[in-house]
N, C-alpha and C. Protein backbone atom coordinates (compact mmCIF):
# COMPACT_ATOMS: atom_id res chain seq x y z
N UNK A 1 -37.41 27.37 34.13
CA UNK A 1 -36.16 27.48 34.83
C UNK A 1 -36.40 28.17 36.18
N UNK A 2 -35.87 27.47 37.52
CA UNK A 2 -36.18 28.16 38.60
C UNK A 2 -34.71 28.85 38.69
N UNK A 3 -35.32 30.52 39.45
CA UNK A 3 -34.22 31.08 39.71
C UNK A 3 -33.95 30.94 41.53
N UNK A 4 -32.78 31.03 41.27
CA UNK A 4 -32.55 31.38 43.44
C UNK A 4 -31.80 32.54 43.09
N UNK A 5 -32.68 33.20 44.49
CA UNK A 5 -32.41 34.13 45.32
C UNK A 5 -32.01 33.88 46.47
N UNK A 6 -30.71 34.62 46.68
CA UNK A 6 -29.92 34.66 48.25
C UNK A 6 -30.66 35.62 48.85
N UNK A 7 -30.85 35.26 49.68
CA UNK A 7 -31.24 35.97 51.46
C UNK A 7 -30.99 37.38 51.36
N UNK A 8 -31.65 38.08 51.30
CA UNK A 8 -30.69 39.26 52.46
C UNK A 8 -31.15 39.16 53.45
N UNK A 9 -29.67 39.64 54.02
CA UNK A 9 -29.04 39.72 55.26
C UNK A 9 -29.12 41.38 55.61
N UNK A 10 -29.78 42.03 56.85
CA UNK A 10 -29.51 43.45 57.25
C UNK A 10 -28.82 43.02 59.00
N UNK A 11 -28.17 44.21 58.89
CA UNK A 11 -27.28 44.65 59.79
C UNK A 11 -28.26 45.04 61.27
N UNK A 12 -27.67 44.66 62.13
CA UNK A 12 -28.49 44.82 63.65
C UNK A 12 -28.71 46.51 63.37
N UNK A 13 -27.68 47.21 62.95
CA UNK A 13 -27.55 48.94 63.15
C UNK A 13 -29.14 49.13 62.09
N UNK A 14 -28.86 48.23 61.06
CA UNK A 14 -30.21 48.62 59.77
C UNK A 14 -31.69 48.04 60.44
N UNK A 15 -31.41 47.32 61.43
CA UNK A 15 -32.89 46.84 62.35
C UNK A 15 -33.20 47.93 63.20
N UNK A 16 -32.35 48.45 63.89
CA UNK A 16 -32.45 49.08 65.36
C UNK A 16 -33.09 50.57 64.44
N UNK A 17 -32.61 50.94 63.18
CA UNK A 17 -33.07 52.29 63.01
C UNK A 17 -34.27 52.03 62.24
N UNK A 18 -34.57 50.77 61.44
CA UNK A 18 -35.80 50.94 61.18
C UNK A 18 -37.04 50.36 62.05
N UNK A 19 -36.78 50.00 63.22
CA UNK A 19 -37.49 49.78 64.43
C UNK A 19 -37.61 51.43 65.04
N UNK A 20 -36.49 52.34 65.02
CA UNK A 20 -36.66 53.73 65.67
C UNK A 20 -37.46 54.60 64.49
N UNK A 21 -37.31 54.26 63.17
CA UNK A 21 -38.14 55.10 62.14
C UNK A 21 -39.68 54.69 62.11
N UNK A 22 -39.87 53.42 62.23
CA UNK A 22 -41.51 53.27 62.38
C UNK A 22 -41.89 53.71 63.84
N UNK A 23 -40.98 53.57 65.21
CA UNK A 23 -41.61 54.76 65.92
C UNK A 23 -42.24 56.11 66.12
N UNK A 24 -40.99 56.50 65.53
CA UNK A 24 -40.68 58.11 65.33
C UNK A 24 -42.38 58.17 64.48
N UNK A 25 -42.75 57.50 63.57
CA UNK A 25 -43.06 57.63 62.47
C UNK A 25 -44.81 57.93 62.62
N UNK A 26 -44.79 56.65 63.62
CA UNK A 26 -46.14 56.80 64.07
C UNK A 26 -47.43 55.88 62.64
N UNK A 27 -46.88 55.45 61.80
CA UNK A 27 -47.55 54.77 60.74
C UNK A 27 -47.84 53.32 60.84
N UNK A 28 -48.27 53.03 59.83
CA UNK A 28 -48.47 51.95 60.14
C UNK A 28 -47.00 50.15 59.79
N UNK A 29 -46.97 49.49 60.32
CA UNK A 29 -46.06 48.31 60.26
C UNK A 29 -45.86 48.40 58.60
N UNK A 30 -46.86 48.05 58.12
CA UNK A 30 -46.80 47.93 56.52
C UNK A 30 -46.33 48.76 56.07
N UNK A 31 -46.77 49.62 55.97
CA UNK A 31 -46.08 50.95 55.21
C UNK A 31 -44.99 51.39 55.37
N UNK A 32 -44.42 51.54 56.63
CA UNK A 32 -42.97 51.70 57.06
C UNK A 32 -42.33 50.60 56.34
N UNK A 33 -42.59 49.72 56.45
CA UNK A 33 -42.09 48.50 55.75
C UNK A 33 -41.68 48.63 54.30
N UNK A 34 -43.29 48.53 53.55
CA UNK A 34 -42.53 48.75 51.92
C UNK A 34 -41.84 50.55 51.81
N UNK A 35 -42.03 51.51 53.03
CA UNK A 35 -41.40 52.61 52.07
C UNK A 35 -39.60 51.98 52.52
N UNK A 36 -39.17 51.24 53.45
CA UNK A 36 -37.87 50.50 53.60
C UNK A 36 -37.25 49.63 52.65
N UNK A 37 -38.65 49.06 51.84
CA UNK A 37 -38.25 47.92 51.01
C UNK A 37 -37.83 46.61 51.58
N UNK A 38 -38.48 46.41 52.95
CA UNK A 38 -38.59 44.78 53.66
C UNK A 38 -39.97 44.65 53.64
N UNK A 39 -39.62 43.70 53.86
CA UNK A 39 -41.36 42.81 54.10
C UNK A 39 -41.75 42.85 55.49
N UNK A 40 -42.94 42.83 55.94
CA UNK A 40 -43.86 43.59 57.24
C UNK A 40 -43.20 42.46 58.16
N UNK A 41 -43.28 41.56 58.07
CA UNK A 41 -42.57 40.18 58.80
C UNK A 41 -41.67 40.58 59.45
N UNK A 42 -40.87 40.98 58.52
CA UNK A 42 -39.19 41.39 58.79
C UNK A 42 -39.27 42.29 60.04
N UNK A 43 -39.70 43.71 59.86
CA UNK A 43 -40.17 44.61 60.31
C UNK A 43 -40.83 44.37 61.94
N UNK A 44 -41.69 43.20 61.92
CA UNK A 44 -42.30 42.79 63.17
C UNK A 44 -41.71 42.15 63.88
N UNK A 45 -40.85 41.47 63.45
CA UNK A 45 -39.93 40.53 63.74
C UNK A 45 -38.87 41.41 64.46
N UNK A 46 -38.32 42.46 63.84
CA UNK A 46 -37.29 43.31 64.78
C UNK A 46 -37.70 44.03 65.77
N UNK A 47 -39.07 44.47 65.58
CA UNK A 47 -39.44 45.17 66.50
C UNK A 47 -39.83 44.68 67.87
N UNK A 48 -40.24 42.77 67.74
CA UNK A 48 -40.31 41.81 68.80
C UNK A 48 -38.86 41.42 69.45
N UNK A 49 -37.93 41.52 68.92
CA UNK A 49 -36.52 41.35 68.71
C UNK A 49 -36.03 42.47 69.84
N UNK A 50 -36.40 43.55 69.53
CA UNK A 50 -35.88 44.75 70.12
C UNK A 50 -36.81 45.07 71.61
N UNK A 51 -38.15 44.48 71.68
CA UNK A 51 -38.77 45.13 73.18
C UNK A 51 -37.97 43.43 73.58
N UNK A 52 -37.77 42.46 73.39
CA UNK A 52 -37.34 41.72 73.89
C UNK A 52 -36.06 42.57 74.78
N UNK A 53 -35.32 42.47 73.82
CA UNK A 53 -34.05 42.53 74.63
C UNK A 53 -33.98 44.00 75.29
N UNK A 54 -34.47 44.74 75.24
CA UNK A 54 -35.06 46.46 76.17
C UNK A 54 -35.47 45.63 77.12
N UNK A 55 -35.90 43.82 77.65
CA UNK A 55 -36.51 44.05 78.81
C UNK A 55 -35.61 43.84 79.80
């Protein structure tokens, strides 16, 4: 039996601070990542997201 899973969905406010916590943080992508509970993707993805639009 296959199961589905819906998406999550995070909030621009839940990107922007975990883009400012792996700053602050100084660690590495991954790790910031699973201690958030997203996947590193996700994580890279906002953080490309965010120097984008800072330019």
């Amino acid at each position: 039996m296959v199961r589905h899973v819906e998406k999550r969905k995070f909030s621009n406010k839940f990107k922007q601070e975990a883009v400012r916590l792996t700053e602050e943080a100084g660690v590495s992508c991954t790790q910031d990542a699973c201690e958030l509970q997203i996947g590193p993707s996700l994580l890279a993805q906002c953080r490309r997201e965010q120097a984008k639009d800072g330019e």
